[in-house]
PDB file of N, CA and C in Angstrom:
ATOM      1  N   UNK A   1      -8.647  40.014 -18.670  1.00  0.00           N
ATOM      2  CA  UNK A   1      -7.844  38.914 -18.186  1.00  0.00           C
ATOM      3  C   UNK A   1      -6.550  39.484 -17.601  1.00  0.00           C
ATOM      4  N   UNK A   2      -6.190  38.553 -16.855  1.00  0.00           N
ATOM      5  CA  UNK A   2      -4.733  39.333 -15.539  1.00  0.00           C
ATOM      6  C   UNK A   2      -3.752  38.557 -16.101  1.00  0.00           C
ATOM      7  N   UNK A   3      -2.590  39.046 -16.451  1.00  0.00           N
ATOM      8  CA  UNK A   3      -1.357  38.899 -16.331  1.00  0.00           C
ATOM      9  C   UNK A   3      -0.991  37.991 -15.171  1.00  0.00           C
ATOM     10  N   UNK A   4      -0.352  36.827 -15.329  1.00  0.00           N
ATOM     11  CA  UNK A   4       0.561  36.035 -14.397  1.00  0.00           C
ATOM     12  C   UNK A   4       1.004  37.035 -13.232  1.00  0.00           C
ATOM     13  N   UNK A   5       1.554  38.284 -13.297  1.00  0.00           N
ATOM     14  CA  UNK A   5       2.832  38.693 -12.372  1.00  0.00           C
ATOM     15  C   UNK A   5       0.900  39.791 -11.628  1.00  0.00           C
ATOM     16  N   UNK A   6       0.168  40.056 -12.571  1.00  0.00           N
ATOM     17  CA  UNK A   6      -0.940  41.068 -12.243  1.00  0.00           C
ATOM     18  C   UNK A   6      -1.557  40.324 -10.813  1.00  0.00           C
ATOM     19  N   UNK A   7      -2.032  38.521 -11.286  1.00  0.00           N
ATOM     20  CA  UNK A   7      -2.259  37.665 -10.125  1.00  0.00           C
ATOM     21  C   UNK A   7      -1.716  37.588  -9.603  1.00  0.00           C
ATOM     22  N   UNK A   8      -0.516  37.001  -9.417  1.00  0.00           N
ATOM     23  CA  UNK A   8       0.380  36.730  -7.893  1.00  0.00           C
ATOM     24  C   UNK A   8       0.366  38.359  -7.243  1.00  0.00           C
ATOM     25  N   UNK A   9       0.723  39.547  -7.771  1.00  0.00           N
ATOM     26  CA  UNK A   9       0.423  40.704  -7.037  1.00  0.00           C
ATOM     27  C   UNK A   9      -0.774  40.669  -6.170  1.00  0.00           C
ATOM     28  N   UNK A  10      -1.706  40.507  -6.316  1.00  0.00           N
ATOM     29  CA  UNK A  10      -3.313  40.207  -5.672  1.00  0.00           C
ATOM     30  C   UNK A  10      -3.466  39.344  -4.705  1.00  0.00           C
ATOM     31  N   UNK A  11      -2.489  38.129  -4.896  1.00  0.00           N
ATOM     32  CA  UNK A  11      -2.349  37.146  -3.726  1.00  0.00           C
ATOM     33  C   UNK A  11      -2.575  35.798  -4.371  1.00  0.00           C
ATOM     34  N   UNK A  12      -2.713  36.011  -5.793  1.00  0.00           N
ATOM     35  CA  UNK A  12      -2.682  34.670  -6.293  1.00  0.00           C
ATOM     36  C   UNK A  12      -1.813  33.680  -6.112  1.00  0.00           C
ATOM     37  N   UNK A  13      -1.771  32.336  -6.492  1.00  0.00           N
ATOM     38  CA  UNK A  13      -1.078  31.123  -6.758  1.00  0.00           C
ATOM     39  C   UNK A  13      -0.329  31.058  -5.474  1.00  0.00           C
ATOM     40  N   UNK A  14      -0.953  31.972  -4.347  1.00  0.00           N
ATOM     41  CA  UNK A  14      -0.155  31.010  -2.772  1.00  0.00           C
ATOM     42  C   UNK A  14      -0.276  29.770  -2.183  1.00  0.00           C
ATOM     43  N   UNK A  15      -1.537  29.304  -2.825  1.00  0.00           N
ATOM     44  CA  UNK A  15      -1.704  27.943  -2.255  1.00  0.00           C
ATOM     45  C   UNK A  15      -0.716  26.645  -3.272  1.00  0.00           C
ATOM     46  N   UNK A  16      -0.996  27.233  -4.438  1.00  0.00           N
ATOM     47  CA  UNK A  16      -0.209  26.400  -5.032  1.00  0.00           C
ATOM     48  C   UNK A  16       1.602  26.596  -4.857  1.00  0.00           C
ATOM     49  N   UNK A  17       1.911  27.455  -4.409  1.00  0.00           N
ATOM     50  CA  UNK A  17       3.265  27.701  -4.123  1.00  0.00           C
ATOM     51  C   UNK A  17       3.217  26.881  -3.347  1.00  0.00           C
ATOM     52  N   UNK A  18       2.700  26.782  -1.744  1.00  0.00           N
ATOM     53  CA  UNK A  18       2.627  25.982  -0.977  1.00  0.00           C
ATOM     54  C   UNK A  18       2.612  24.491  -0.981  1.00  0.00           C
ATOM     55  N   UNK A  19       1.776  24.117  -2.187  1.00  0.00           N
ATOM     56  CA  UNK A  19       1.321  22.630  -2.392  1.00  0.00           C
ATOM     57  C   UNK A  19       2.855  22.659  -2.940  1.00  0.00           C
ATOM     58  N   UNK A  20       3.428  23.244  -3.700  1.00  0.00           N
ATOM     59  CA  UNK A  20       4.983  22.598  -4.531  1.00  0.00           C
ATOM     60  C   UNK A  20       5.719  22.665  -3.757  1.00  0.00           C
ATOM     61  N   UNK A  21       6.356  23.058  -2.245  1.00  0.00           N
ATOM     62  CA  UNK A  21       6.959  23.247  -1.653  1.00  0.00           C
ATOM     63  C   UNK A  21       6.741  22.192  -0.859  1.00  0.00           C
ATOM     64  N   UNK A  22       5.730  21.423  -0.802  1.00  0.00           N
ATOM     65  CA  UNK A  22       5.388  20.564   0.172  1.00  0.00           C
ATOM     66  C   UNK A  22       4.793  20.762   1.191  1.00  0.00           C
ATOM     67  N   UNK A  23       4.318  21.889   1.800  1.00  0.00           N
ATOM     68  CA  UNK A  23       4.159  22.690   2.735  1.00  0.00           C
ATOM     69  C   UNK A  23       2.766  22.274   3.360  1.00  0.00           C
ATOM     70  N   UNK A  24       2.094  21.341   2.477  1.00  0.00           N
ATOM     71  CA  UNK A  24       0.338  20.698   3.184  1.00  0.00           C
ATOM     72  C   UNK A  24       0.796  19.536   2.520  1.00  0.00           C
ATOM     73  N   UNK A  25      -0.387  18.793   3.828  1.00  0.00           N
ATOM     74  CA  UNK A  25      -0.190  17.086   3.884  1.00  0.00           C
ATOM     75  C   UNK A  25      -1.153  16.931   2.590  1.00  0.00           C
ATOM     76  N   UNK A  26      -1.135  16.034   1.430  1.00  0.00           N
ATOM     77  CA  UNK A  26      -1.652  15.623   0.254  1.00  0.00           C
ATOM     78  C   UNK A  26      -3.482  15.693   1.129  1.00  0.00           C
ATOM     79  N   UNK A  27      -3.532  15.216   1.954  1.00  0.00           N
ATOM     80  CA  UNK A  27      -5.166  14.886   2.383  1.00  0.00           C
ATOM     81  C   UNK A  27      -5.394  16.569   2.770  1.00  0.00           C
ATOM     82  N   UNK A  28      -5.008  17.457   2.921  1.00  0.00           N
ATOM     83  CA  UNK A  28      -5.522  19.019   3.622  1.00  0.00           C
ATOM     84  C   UNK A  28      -5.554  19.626   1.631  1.00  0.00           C
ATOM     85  N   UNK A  29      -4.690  19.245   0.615  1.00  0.00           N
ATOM     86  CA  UNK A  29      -4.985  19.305  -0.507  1.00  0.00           C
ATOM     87  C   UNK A  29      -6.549  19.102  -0.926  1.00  0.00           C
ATOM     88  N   UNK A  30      -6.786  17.632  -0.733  1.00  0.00           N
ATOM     89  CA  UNK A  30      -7.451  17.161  -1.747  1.00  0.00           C
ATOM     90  C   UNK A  30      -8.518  17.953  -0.945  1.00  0.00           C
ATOM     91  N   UNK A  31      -9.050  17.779   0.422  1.00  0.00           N
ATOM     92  CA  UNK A  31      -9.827  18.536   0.882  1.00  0.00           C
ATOM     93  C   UNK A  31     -10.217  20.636   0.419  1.00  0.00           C
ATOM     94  N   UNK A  32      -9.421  21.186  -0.229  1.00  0.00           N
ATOM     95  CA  UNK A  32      -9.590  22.312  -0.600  1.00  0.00           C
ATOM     96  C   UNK A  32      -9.938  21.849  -2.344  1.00  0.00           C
ATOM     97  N   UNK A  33      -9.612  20.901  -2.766  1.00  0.00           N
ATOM     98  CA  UNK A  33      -9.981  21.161  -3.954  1.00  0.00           C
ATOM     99  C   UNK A  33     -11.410  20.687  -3.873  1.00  0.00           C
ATOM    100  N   UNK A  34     -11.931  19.747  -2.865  1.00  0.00           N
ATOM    101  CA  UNK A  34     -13.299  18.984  -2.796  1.00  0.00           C
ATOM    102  C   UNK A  34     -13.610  20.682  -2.494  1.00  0.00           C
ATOM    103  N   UNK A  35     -13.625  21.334  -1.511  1.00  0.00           N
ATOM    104  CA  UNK A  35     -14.594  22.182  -0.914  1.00  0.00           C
ATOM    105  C   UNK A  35     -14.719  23.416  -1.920  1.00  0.00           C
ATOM    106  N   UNK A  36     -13.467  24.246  -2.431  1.00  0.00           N
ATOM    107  CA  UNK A  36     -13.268  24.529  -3.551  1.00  0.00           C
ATOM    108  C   UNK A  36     -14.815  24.610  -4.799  1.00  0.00           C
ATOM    109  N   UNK A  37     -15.369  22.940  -4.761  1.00  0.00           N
ATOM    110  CA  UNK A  37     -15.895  23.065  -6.108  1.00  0.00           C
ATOM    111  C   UNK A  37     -15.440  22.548  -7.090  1.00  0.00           C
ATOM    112  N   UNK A  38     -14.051  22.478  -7.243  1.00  0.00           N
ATOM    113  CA  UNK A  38     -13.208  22.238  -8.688  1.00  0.00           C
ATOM    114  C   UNK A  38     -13.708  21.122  -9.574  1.00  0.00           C
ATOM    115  N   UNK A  39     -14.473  21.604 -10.655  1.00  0.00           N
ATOM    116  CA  UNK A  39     -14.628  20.576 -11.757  1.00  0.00           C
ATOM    117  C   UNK A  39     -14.003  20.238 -13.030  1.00  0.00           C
ATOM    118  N   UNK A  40     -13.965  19.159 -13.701  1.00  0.00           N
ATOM    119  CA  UNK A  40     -13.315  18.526 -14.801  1.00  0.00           C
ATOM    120  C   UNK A  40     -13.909  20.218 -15.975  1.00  0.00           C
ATOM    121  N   UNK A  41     -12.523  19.750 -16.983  1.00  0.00           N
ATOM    122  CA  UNK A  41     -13.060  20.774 -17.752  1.00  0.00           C
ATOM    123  C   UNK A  41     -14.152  20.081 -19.051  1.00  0.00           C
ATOM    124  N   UNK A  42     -14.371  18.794 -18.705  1.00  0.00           N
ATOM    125  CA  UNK A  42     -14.786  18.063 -19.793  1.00  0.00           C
ATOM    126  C   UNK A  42     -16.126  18.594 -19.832  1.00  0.00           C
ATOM    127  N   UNK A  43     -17.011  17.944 -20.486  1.00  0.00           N
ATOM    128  CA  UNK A  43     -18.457  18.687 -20.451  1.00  0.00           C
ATOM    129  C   UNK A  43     -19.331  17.928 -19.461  1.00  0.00           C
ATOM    130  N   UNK A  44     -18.767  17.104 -18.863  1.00  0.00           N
ATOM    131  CA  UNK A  44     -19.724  16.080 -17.565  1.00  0.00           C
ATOM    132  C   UNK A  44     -19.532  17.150 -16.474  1.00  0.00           C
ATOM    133  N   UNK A  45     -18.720  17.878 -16.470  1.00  0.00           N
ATOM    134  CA  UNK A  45     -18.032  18.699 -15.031  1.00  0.00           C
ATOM    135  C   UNK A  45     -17.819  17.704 -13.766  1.00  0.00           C
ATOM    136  N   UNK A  46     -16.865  16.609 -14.249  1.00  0.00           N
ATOM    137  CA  UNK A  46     -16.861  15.730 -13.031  1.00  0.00           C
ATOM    138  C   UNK A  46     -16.063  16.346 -12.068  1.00  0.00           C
ATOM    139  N   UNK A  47     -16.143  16.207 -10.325  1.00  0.00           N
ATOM    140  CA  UNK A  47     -15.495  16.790  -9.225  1.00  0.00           C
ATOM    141  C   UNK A  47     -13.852  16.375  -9.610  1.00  0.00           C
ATOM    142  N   UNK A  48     -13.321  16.946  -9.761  1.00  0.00           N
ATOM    143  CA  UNK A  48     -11.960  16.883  -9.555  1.00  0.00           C
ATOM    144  C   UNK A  48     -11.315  15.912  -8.647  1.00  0.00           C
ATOM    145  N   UNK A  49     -12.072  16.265  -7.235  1.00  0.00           N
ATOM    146  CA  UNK A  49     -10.978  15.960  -6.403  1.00  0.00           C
ATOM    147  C   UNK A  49     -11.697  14.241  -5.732  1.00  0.00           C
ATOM    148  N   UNK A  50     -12.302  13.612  -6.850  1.00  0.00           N
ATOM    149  CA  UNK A  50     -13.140  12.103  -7.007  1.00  0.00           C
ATOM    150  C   UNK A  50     -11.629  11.464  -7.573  1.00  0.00           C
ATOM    151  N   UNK A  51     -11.729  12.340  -8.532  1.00  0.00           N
ATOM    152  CA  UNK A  51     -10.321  11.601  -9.629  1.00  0.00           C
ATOM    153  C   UNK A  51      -9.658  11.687  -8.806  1.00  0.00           C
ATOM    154  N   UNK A  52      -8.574  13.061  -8.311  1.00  0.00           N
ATOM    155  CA  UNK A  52      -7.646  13.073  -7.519  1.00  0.00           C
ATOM    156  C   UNK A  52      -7.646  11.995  -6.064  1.00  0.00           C
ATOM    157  N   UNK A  53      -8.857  11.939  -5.646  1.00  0.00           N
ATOM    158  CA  UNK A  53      -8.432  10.674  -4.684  1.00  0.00           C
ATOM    159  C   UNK A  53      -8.039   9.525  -5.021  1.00  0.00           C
ATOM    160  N   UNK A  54      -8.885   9.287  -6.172  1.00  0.00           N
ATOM    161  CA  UNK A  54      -8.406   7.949  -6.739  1.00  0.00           C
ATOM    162  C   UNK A  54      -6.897   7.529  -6.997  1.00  0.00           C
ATOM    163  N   UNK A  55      -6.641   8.694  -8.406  1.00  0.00           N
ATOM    164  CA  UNK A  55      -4.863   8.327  -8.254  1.00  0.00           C
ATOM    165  C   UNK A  55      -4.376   8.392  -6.914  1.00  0.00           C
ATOM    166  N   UNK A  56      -4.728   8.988  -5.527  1.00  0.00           N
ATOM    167  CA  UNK A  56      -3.892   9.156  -4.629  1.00  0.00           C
ATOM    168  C   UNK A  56      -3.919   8.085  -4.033  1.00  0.00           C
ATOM    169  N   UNK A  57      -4.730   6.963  -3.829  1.00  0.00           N
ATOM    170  CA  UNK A  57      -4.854   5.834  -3.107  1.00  0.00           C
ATOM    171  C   UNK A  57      -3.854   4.738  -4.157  1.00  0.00           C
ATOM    172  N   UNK A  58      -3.970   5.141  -5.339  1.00  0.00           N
ATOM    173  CA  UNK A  58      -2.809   3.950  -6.104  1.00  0.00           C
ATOM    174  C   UNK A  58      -1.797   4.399  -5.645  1.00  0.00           C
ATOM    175  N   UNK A  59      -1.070   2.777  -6.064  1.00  0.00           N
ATOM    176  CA  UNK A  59       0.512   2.532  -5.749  1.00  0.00           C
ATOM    177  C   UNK A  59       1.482   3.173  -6.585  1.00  0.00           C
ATOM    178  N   UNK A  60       2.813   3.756  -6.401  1.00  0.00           N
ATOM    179  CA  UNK A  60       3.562   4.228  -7.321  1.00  0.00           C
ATOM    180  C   UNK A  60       4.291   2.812  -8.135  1.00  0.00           C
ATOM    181  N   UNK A  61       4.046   3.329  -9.394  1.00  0.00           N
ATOM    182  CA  UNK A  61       4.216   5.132 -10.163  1.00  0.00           C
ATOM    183  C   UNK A  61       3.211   5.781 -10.058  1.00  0.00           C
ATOM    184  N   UNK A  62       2.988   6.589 -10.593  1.00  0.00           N
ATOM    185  CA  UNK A  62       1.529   7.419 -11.111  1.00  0.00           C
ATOM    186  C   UNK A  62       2.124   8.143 -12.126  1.00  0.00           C
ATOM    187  N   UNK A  63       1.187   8.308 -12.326  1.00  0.00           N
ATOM    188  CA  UNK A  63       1.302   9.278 -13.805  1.00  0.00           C
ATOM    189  C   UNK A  63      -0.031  10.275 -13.823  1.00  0.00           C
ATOM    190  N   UNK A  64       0.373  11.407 -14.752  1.00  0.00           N
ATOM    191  CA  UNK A  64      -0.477  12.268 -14.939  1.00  0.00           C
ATOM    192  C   UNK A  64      -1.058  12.253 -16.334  1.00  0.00           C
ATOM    193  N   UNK A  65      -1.873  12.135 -16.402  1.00  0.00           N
ATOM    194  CA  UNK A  65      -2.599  11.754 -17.834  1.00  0.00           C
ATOM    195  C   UNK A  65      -3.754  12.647 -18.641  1.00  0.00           C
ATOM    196  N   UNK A  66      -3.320  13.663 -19.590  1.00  0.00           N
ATOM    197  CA  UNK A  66      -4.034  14.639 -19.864  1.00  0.00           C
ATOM    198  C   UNK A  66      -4.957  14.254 -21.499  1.00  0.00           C
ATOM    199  N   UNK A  67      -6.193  14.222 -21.839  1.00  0.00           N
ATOM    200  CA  UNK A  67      -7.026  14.297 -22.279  1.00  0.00           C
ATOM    201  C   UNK A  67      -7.265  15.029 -23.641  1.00  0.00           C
ATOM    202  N   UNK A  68      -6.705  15.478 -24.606  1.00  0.00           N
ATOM    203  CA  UNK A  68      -7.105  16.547 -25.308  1.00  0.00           C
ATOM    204  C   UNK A  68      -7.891  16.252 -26.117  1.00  0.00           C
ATOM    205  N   UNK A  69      -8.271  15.363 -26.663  1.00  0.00           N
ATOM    206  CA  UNK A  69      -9.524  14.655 -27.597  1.00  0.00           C
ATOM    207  C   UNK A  69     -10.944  15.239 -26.834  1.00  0.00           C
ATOM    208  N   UNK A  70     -11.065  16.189 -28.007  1.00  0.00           N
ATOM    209  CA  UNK A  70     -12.973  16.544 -27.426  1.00  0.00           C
ATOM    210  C   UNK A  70     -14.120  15.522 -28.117  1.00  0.00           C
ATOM    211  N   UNK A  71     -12.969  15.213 -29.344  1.00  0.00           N
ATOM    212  CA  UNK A  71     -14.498  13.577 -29.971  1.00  0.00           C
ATOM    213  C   UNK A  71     -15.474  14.209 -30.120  1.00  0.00           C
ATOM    214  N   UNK A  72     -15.433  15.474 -31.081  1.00  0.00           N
ATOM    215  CA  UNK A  72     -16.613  15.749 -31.450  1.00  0.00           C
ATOM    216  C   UNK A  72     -16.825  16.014 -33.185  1.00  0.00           C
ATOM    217  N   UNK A  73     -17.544  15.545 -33.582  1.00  0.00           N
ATOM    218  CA  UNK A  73     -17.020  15.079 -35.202  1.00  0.00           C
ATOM    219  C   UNK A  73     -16.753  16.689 -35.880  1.00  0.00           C
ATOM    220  N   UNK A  74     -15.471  16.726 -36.584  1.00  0.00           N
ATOM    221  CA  UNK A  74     -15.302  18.105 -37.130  1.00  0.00           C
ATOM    222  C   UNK A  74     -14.650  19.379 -36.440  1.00  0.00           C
ATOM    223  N   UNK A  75     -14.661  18.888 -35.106  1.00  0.00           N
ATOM    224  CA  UNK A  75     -14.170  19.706 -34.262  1.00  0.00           C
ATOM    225  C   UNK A  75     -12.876  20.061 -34.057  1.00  0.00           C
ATOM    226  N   UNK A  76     -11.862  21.121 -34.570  1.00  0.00           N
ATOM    227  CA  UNK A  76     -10.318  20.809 -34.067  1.00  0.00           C
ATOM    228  C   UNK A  76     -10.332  22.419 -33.356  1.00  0.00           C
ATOM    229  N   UNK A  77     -11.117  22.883 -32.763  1.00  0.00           N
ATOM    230  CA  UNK A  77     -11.327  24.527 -31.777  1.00  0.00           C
ATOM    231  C   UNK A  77      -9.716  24.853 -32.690  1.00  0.00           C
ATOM    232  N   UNK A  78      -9.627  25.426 -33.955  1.00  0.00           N
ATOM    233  CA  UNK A  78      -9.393  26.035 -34.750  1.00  0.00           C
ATOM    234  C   UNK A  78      -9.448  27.300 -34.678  1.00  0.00           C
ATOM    235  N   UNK A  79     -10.388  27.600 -33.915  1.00  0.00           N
ATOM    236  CA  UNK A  79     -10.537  29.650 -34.191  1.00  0.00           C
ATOM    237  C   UNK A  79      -9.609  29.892 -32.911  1.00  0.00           C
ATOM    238  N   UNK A  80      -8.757  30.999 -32.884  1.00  0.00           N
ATOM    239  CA  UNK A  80      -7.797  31.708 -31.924  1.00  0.00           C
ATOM    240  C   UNK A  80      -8.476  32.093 -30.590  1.00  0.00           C
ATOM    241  N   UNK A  81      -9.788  32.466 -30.787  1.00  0.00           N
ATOM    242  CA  UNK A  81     -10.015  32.476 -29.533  1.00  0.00           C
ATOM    243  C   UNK A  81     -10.680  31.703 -28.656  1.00  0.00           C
ATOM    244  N   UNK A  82     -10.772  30.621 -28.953  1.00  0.00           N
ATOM    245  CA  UNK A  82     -11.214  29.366 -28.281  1.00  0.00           C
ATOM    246  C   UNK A  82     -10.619  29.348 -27.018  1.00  0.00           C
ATOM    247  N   UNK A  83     -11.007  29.094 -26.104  1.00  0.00           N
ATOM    248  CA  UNK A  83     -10.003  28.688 -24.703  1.00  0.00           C
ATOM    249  C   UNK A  83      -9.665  27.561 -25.029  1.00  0.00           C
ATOM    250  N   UNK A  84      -9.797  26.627 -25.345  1.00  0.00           N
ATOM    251  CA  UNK A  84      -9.257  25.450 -25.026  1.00  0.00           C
ATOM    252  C   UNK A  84      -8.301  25.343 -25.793  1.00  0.00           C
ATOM    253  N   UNK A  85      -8.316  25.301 -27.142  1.00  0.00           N
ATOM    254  CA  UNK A  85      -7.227  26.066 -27.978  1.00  0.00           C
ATOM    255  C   UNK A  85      -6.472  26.454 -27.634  1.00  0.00           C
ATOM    256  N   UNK A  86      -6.631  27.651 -27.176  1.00  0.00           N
ATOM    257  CA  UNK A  86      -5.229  28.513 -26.243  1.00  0.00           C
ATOM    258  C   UNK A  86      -4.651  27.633 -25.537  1.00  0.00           C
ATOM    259  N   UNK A  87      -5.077  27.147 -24.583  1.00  0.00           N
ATOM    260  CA  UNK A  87      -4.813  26.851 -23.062  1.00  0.00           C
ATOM    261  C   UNK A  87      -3.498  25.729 -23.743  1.00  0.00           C
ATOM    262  N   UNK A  88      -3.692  24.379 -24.731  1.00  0.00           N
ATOM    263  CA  UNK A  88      -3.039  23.968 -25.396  1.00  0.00           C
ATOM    264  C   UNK A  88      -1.823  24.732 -25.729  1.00  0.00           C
ATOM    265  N   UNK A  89      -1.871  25.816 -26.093  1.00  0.00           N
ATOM    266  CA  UNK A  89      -0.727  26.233 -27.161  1.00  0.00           C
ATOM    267  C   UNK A  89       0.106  26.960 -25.718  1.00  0.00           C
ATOM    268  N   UNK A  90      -0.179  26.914 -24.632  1.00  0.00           N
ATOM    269  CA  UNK A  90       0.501  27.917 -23.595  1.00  0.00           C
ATOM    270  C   UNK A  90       1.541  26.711 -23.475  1.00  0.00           C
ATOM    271  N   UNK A  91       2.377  27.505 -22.497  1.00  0.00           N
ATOM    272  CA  UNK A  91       3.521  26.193 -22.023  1.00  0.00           C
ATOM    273  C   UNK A  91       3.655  26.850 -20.550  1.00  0.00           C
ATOM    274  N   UNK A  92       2.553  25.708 -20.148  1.00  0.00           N
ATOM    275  CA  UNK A  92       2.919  26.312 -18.220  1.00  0.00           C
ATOM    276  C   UNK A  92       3.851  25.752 -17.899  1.00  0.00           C
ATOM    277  N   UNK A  93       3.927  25.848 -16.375  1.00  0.00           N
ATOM    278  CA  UNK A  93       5.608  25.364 -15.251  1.00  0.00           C
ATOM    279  C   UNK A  93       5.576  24.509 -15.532  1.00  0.00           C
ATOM    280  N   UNK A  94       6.515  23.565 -15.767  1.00  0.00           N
ATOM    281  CA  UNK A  94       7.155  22.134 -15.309  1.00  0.00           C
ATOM    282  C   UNK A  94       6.427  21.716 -13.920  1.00  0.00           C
ATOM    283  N   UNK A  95       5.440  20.349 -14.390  1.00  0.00           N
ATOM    284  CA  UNK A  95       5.353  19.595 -12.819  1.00  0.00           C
ATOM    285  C   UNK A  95       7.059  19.493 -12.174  1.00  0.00           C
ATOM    286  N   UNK A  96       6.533  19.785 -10.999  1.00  0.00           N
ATOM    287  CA  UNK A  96       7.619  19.192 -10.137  1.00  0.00           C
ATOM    288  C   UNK A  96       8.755  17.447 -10.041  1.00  0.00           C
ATOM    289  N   UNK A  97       9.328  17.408 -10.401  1.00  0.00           N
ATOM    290  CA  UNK A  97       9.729  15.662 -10.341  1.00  0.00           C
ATOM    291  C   UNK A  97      10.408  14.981  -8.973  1.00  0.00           C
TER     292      UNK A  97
END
């Protein structure tokens, strides 16, 4: 696994620099995440960018609304190396406001 500073060296996270800067119209977005591939991390693997259109056609506010309930009886991904686990305990960037 790569280090944050290991990726952006490689050429990572330019598009997303871009998307926070404002730098692409929301529709040239959603279009890379459709073509992309990008699926839900849930276990349906729904397209991402189905949802993402949706909130984008509502009216403001919006909100971002994150999921952590897996609802699976007994389940609290307890062991350290779980990804999902992890991914929880990280503290990424601040959305933009």
């Amino acid at each position: 696994m790569l280090e944050l500073d290991q990726y952006e060296a490689l050429g990572g996270l330019v598009f997303l620099r871009r998307v926070l800067k404002n730098l692409l119209a929301p529709e040239a977005i959603l279009e890379a995440v459709e073509e992309a591939g990008l699926l839900g991390r849930g276990g349906a693997a729904f397209p991402a960018h189905i949802k993402m259109r949706a909130v984008a056609r509502g009216e403001p506010p919006r909100y971002l609304v994150v999921n952590a309930d897996e609802s699976e009886p007994g389940n609290f991904k307890a062991c350290p190396s779980s990804s999902s686990r992890t991914s929880w305990k990280r503290r990424p960037p601040p959305l933009p406001t």
